[in-house]
N, C-alpha and C. Protein backbone atom coordinates (compact mmCIF):
# COMPACT_ATOMS: atom_id res chain seq x y z
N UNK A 1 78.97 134.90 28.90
CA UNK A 1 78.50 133.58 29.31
C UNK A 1 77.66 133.00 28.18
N UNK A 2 78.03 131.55 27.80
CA UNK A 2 77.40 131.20 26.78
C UNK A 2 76.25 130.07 27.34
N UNK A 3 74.88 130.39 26.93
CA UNK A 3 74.32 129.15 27.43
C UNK A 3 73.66 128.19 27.02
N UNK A 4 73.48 126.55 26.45
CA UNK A 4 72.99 125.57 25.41
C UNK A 4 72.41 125.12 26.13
N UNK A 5 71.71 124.39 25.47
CA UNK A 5 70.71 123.18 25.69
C UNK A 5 70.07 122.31 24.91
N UNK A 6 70.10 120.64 25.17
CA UNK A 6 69.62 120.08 24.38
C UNK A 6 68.48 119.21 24.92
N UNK A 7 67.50 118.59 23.80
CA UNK A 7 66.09 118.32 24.49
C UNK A 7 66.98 116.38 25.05
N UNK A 8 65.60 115.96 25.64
CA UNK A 8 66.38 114.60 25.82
C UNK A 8 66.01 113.96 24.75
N UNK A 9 67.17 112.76 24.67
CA UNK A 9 67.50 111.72 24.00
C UNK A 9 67.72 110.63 24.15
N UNK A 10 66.65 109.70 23.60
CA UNK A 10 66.85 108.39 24.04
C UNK A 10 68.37 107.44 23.52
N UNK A 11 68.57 106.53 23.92
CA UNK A 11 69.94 106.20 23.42
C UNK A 11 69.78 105.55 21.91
N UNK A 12 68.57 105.55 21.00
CA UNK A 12 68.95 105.20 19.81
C UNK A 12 68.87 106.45 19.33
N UNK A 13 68.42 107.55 19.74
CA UNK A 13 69.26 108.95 19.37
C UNK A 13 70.42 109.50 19.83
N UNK A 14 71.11 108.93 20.22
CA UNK A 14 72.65 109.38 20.55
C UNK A 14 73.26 110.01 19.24
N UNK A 15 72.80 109.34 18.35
CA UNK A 15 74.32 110.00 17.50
C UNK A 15 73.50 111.53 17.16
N UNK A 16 72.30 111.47 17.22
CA UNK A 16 72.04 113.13 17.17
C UNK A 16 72.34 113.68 17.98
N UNK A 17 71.89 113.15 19.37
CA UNK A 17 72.18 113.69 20.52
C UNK A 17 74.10 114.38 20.42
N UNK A 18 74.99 113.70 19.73
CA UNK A 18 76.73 113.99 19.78
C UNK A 18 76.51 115.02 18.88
N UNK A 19 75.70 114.72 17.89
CA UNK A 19 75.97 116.15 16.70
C UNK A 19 75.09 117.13 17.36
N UNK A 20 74.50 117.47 18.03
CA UNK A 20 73.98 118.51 18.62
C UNK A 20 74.85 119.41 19.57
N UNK A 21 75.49 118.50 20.35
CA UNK A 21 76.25 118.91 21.35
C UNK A 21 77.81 119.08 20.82
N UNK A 22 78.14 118.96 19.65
CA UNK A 22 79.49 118.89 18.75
C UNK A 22 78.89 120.48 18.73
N UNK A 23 78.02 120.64 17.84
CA UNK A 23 77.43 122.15 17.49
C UNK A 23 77.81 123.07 18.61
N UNK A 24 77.21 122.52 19.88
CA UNK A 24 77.22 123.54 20.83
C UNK A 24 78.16 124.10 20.97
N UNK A 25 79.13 123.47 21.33
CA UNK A 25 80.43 123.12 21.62
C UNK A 25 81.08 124.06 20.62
N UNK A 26 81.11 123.76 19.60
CA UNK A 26 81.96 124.65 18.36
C UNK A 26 81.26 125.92 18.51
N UNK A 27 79.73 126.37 18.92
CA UNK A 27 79.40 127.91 19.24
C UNK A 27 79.92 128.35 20.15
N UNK A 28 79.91 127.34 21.13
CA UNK A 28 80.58 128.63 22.41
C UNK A 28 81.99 128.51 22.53
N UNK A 29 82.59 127.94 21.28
CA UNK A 29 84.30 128.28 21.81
C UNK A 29 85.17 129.94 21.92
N UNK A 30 84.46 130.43 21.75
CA UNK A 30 84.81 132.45 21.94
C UNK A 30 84.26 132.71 23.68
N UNK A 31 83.60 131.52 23.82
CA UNK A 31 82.86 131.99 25.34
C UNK A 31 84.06 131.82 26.71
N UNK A 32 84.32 132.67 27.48
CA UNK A 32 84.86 132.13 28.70
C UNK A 32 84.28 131.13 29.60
N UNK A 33 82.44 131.20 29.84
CA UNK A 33 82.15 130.88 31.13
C UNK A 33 81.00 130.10 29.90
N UNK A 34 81.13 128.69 29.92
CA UNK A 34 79.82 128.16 29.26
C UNK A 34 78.72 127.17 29.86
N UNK A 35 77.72 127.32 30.28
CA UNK A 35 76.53 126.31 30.44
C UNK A 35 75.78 125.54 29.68
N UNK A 36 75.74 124.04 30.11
CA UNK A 36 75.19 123.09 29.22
C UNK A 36 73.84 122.63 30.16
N UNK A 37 72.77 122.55 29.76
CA UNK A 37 71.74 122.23 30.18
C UNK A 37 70.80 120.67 29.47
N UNK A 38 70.70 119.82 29.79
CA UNK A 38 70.43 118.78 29.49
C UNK A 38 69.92 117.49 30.60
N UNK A 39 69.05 117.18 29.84
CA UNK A 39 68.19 115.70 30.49
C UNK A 39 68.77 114.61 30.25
N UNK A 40 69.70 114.34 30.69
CA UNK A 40 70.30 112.73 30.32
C UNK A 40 70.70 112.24 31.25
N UNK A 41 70.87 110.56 31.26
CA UNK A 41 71.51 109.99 32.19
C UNK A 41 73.00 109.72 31.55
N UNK A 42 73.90 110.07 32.03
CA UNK A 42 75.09 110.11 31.72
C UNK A 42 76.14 108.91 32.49
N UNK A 43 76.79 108.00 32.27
CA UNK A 43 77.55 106.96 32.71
C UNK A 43 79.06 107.50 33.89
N UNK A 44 78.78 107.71 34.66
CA UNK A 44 78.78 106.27 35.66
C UNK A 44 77.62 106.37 36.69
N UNK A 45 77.30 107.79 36.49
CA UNK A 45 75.69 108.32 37.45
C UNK A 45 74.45 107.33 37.54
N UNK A 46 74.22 106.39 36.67
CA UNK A 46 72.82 106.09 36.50
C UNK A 46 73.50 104.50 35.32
N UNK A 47 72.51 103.63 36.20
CA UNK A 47 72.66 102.12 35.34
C UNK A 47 72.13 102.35 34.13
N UNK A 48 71.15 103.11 33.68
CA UNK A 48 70.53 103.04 32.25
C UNK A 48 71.14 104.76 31.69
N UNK A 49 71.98 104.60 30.58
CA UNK A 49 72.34 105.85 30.54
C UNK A 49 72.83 105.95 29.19
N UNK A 50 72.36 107.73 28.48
CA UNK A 50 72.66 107.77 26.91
C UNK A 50 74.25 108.51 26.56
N UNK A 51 74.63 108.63 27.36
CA UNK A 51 76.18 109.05 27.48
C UNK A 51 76.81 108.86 28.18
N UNK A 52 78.67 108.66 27.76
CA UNK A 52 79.10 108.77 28.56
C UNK A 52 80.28 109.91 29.24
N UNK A 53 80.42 110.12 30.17
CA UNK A 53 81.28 111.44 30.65
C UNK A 53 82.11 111.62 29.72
N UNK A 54 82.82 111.18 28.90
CA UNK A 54 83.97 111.03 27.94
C UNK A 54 83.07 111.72 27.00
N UNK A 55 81.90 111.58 26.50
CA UNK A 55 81.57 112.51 25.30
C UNK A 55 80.75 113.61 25.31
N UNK A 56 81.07 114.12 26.83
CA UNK A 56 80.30 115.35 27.27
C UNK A 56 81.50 116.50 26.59
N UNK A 57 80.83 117.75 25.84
CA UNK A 57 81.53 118.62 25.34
C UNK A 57 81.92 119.51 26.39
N UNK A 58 83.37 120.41 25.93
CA UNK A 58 83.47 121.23 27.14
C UNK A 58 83.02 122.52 27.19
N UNK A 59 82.31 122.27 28.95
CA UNK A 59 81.41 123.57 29.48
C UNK A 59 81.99 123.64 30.90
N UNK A 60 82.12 124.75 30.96
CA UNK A 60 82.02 124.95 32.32
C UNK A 60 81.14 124.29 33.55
N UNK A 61 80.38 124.75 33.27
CA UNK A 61 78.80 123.76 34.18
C UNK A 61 77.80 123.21 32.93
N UNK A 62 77.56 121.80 33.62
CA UNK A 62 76.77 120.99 33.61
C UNK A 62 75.62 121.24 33.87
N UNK A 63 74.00 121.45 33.48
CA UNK A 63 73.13 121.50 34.31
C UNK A 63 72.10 120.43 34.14
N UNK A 64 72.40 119.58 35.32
CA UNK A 64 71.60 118.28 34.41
C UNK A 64 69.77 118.14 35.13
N UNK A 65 69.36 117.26 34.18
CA UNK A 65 67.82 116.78 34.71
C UNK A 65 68.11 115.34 34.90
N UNK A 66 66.93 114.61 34.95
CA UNK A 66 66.62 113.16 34.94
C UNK A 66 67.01 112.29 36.07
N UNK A 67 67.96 112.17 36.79
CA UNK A 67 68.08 112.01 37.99
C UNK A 67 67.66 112.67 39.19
N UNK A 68 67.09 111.88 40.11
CA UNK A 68 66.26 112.51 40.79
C UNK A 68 66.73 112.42 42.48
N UNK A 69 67.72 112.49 42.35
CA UNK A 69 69.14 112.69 43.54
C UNK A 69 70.28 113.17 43.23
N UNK A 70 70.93 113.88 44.51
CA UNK A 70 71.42 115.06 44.40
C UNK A 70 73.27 114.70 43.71
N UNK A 71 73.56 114.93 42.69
CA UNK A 71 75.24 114.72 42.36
C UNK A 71 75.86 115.90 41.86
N UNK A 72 77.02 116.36 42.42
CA UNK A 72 78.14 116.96 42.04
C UNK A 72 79.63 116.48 41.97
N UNK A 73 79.69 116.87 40.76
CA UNK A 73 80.98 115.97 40.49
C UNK A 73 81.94 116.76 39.30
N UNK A 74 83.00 117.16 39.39
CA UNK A 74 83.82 117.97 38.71
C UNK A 74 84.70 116.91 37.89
N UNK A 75 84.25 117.12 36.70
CA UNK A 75 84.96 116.19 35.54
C UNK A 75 86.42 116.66 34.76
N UNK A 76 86.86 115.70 34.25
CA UNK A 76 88.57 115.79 33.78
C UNK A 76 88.67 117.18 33.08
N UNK A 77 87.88 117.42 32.47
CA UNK A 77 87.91 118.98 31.82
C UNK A 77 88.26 120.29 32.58
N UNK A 78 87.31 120.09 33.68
CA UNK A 78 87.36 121.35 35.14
C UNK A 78 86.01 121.65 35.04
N UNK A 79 84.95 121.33 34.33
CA UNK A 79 83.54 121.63 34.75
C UNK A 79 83.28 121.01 36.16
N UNK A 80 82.20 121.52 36.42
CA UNK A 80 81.37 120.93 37.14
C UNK A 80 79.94 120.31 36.62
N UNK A 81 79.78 119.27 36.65
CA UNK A 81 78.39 118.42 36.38
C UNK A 81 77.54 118.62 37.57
N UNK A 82 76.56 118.83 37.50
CA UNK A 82 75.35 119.20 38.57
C UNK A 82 74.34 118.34 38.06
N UNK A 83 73.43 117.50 39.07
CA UNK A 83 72.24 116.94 39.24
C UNK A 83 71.45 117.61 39.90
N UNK A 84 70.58 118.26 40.18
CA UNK A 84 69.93 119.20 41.42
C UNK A 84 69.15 118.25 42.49
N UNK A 85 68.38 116.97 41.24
CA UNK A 85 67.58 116.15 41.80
C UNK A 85 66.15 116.53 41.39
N UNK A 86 65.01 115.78 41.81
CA UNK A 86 64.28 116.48 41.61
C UNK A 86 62.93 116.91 43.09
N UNK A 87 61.95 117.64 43.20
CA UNK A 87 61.43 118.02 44.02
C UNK A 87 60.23 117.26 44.61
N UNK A 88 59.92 115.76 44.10
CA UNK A 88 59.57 115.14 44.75
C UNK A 88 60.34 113.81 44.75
N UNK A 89 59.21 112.65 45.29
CA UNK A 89 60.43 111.66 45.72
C UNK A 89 58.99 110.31 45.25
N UNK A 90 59.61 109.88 44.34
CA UNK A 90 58.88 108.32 43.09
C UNK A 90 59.25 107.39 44.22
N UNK A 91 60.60 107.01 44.29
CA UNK A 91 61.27 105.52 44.91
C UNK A 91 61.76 105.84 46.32
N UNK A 92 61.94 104.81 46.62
CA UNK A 92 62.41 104.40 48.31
C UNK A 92 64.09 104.78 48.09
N UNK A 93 64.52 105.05 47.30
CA UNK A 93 65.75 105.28 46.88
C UNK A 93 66.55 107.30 47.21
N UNK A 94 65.45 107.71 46.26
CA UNK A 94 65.09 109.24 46.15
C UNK A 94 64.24 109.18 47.76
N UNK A 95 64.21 108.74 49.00
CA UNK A 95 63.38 109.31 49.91
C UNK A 95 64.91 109.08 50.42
N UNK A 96 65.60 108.03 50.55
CA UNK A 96 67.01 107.99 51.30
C UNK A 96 67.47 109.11 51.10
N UNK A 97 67.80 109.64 49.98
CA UNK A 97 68.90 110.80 48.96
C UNK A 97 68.01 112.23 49.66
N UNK A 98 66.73 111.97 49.95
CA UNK A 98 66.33 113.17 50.62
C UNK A 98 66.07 113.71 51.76
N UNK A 99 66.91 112.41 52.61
CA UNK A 99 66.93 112.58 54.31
C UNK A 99 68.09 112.77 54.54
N UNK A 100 69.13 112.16 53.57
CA UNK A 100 70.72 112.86 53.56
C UNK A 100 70.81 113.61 52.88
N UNK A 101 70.65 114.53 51.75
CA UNK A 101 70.96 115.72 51.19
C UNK A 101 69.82 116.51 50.73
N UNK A 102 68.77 116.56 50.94
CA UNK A 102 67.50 117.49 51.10
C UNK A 102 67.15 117.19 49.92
N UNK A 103 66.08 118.42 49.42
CA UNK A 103 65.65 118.06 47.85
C UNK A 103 66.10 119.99 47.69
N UNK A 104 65.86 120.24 46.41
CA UNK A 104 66.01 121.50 46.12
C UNK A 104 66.30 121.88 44.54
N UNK A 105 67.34 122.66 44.77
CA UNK A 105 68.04 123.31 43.94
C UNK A 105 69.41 124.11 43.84
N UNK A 106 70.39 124.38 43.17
CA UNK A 106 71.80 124.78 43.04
C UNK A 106 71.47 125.86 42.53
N UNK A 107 72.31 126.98 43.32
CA UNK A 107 72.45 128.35 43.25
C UNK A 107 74.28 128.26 42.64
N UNK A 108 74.32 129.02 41.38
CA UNK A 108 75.52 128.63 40.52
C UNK A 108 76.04 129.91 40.67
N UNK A 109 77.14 130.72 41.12
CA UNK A 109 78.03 131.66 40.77
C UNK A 109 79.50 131.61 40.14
N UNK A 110 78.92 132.04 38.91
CA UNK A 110 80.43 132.09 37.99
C UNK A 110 81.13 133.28 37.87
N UNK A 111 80.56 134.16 38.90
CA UNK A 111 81.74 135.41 38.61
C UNK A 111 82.43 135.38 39.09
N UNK A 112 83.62 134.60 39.84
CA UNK A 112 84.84 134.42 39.97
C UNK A 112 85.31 133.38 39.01
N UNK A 113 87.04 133.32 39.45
CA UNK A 113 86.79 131.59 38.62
C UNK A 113 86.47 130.54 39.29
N UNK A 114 85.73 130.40 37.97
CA UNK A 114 84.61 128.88 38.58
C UNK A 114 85.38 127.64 38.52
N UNK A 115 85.17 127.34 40.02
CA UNK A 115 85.46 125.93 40.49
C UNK A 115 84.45 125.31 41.71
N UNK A 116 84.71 124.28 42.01
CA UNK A 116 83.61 123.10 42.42
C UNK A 116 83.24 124.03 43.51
N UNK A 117 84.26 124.94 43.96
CA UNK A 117 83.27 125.59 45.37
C UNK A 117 82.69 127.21 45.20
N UNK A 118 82.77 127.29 43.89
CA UNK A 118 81.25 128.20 43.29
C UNK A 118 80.23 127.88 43.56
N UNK A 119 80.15 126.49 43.52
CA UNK A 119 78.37 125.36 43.62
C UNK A 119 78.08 125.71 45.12
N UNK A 120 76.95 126.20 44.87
CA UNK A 120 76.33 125.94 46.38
C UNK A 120 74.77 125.71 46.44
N UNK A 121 74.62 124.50 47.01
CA UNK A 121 72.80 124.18 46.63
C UNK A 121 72.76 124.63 48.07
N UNK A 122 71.36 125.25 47.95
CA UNK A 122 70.25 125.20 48.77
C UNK A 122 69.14 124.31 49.24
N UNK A 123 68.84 124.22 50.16
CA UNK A 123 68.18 122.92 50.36
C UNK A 123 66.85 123.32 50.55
N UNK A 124 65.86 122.52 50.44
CA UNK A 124 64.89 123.09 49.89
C UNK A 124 63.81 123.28 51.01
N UNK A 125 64.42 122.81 52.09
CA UNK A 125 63.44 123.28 53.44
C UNK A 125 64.12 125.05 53.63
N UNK A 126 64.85 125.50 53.42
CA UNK A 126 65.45 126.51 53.22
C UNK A 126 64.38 127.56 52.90
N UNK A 127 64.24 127.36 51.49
CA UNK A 127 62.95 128.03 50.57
C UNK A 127 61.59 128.08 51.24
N UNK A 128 61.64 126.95 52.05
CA UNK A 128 59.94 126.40 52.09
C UNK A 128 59.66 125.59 51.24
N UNK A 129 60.34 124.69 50.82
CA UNK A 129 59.82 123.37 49.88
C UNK A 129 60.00 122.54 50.61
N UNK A 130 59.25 121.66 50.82
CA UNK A 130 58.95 120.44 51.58
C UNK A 130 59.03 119.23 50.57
N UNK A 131 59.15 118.29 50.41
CA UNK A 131 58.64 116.74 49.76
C UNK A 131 57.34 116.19 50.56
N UNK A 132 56.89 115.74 49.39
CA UNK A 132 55.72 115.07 49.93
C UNK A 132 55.65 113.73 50.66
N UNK A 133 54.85 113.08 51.97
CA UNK A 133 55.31 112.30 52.72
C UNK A 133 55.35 110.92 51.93
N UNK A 134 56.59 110.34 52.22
CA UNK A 134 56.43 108.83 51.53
C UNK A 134 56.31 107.74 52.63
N UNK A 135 55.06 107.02 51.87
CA UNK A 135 55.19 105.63 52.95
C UNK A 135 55.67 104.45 52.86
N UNK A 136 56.33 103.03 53.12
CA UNK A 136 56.62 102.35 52.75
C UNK A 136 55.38 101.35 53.73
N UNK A 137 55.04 100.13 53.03
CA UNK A 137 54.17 99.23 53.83
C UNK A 137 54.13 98.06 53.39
N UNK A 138 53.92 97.20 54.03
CA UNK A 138 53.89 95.49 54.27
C UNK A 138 52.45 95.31 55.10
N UNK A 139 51.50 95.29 54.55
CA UNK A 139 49.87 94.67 54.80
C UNK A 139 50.02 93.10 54.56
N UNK A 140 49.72 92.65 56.22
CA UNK A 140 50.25 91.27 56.13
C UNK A 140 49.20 90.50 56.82
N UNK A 141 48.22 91.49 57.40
CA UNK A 141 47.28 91.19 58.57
C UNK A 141 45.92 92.17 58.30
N UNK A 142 44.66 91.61 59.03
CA UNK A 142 43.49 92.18 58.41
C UNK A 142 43.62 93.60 59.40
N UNK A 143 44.56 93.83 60.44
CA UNK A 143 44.91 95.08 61.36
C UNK A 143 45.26 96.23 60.79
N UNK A 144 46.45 95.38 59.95
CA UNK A 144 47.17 96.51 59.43
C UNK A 144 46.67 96.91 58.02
N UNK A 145 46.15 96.17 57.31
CA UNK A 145 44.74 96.39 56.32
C UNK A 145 44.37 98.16 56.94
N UNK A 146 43.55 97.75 57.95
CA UNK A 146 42.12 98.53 58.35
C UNK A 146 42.92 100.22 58.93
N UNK A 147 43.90 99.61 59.68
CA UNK A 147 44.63 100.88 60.24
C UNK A 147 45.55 101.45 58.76
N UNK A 148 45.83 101.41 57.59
CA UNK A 148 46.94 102.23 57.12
C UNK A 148 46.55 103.18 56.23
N UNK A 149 45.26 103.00 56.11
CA UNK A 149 44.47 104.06 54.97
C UNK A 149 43.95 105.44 56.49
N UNK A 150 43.84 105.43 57.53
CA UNK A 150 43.47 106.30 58.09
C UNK A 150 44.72 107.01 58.25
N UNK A 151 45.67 106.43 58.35
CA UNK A 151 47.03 107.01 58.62
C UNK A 151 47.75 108.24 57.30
N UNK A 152 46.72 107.67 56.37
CA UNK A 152 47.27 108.33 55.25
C UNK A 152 46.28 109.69 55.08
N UNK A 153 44.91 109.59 55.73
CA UNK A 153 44.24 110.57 55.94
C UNK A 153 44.58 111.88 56.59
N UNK A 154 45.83 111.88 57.20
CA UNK A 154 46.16 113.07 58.15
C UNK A 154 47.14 114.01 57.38
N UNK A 155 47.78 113.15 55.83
CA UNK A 155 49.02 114.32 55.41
C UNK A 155 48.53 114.31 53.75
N UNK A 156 49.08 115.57 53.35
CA UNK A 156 48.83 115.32 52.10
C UNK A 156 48.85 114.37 51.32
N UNK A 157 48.22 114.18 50.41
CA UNK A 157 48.97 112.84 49.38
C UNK A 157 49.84 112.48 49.71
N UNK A 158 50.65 111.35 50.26
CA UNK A 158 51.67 110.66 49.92
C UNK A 158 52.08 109.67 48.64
N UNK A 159 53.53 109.40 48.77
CA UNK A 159 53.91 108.57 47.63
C UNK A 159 53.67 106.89 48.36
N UNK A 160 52.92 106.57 48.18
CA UNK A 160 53.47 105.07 48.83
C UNK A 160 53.76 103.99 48.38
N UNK A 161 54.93 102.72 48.51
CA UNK A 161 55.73 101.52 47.81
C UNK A 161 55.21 100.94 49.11
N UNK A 162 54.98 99.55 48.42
CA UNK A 162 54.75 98.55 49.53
C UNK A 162 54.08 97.10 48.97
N UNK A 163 54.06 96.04 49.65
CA UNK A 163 53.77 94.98 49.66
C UNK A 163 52.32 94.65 50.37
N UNK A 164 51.38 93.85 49.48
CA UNK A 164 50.09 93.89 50.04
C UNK A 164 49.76 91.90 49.95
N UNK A 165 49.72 91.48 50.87
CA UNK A 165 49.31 90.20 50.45
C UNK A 165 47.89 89.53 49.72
N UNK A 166 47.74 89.19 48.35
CA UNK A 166 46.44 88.82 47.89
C UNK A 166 45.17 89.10 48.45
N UNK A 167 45.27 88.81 49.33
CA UNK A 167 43.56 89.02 50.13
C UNK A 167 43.43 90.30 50.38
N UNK A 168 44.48 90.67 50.95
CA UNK A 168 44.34 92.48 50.83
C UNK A 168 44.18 93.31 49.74
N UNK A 169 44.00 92.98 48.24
CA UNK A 169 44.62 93.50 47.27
C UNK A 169 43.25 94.73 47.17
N UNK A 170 42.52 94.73 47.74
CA UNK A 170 41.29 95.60 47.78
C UNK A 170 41.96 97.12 48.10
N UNK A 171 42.41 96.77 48.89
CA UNK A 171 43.55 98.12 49.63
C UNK A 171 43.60 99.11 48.69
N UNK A 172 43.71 98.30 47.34
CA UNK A 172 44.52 99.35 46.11
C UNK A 172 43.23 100.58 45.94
N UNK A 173 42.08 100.02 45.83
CA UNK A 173 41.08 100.76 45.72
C UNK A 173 40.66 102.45 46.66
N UNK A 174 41.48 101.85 47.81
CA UNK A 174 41.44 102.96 48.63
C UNK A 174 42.55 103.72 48.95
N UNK A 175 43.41 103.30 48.35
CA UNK A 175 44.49 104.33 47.73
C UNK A 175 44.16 105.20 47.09
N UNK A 176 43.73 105.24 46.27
CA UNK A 176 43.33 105.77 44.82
C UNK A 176 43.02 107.20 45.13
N UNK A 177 41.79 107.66 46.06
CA UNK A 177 41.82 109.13 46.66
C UNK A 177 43.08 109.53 47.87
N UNK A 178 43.60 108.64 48.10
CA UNK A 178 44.23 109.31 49.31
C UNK A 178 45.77 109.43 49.20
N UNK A 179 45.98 108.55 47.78
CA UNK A 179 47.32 108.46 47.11
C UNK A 179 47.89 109.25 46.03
N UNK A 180 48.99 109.89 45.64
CA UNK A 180 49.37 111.04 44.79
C UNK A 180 49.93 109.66 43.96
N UNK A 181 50.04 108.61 44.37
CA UNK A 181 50.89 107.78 43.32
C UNK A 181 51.52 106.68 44.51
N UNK A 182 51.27 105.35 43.76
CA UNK A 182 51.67 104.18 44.52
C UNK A 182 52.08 103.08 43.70
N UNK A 183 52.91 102.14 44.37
CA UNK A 183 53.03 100.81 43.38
C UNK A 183 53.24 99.49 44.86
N UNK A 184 52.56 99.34 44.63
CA UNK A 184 52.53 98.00 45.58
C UNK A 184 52.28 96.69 44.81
């Protein structure tokens, strides 16, 4: 089993980013079973992205970062590309992706031949990994002002996105201890 990896790359490093992965590629051609490990957003996965599937070298598995929801997807070659996702949850987007397919991690077995149903993730309530609670909010009234900071007192840090109308903008202040991270 051969296994690479390259650091990430922004897209005005691409063309290093191809000669790196040209390299790889030409080392592990003696390999049967090869793993590529890499942080990129890769095209058609992700609107902002430094590659595209067409100039991914061939590996067996994919092991990707940077997306932070869960994708498997077996490309023209016969790899499998893996996203795992990641273990907490930034956007209102990544909290959807983690009420339909959990958060976690992919448990990879290549000692048979490897195909898409080698992949098997685990989900991460499984382990005992939890995500941390996310809130979404619309403070529109001096009620809901006064009531949403106590609400946040009962669970760990949450992530919270939300809308605060001007007069409320004080709110932000009392986020600040009771918030792991917010953007309102």
């Amino acid at each position: 089993v051969f296994i690479g990896g390259v650091n990430y790359h922004s897209k005005i490093g691409k063309e290093n980013l191809i000669k790196k992965l040209k390299t790889l590629e030409n080392t592990s051609k003696e390999y049967k079973k090869k793993i590529l490990i890499m942080h990129q957003g890769i095209n058609p996965y992700v609107p902002e992205y430094e590659l595209e599937k067409s100039e991914l070298p061939e590996f067996s598995y994919y092991a990707m970062g940077h997306i932070h929801n869960r994708i498997i997807d077996r490309l023209e070659n016969g790899g499998v590309l893996a996203y795992s996702g990641s273990t907490e949850i930034m956007r209102k987007n990544e909290y959807d992706d983690y009420k339909k397919n959990g958060k976690g991690f992919y448990v990879v077995d290549m000692s048979g031949d490897f195909d898409k149903n080698d992949v098997d993730f685990v989900k991460v309530d499984s382990v005992n990994i939890k995500c941390r609670d996310f809130f979404e909010i619309f403070i529109d009234s001096e009620k809901k002002f006064k009531e949403f900071p106590n609400a946040l007192s009962n669970t760990s840090k949450p992530i919270v996105h939300g809308v605060v109308k001007r007069e409320f903008e004080m709110l932000l202040e009392k986020l600040k201890g009771k918030a792991l991270w917010y953007n309102v």
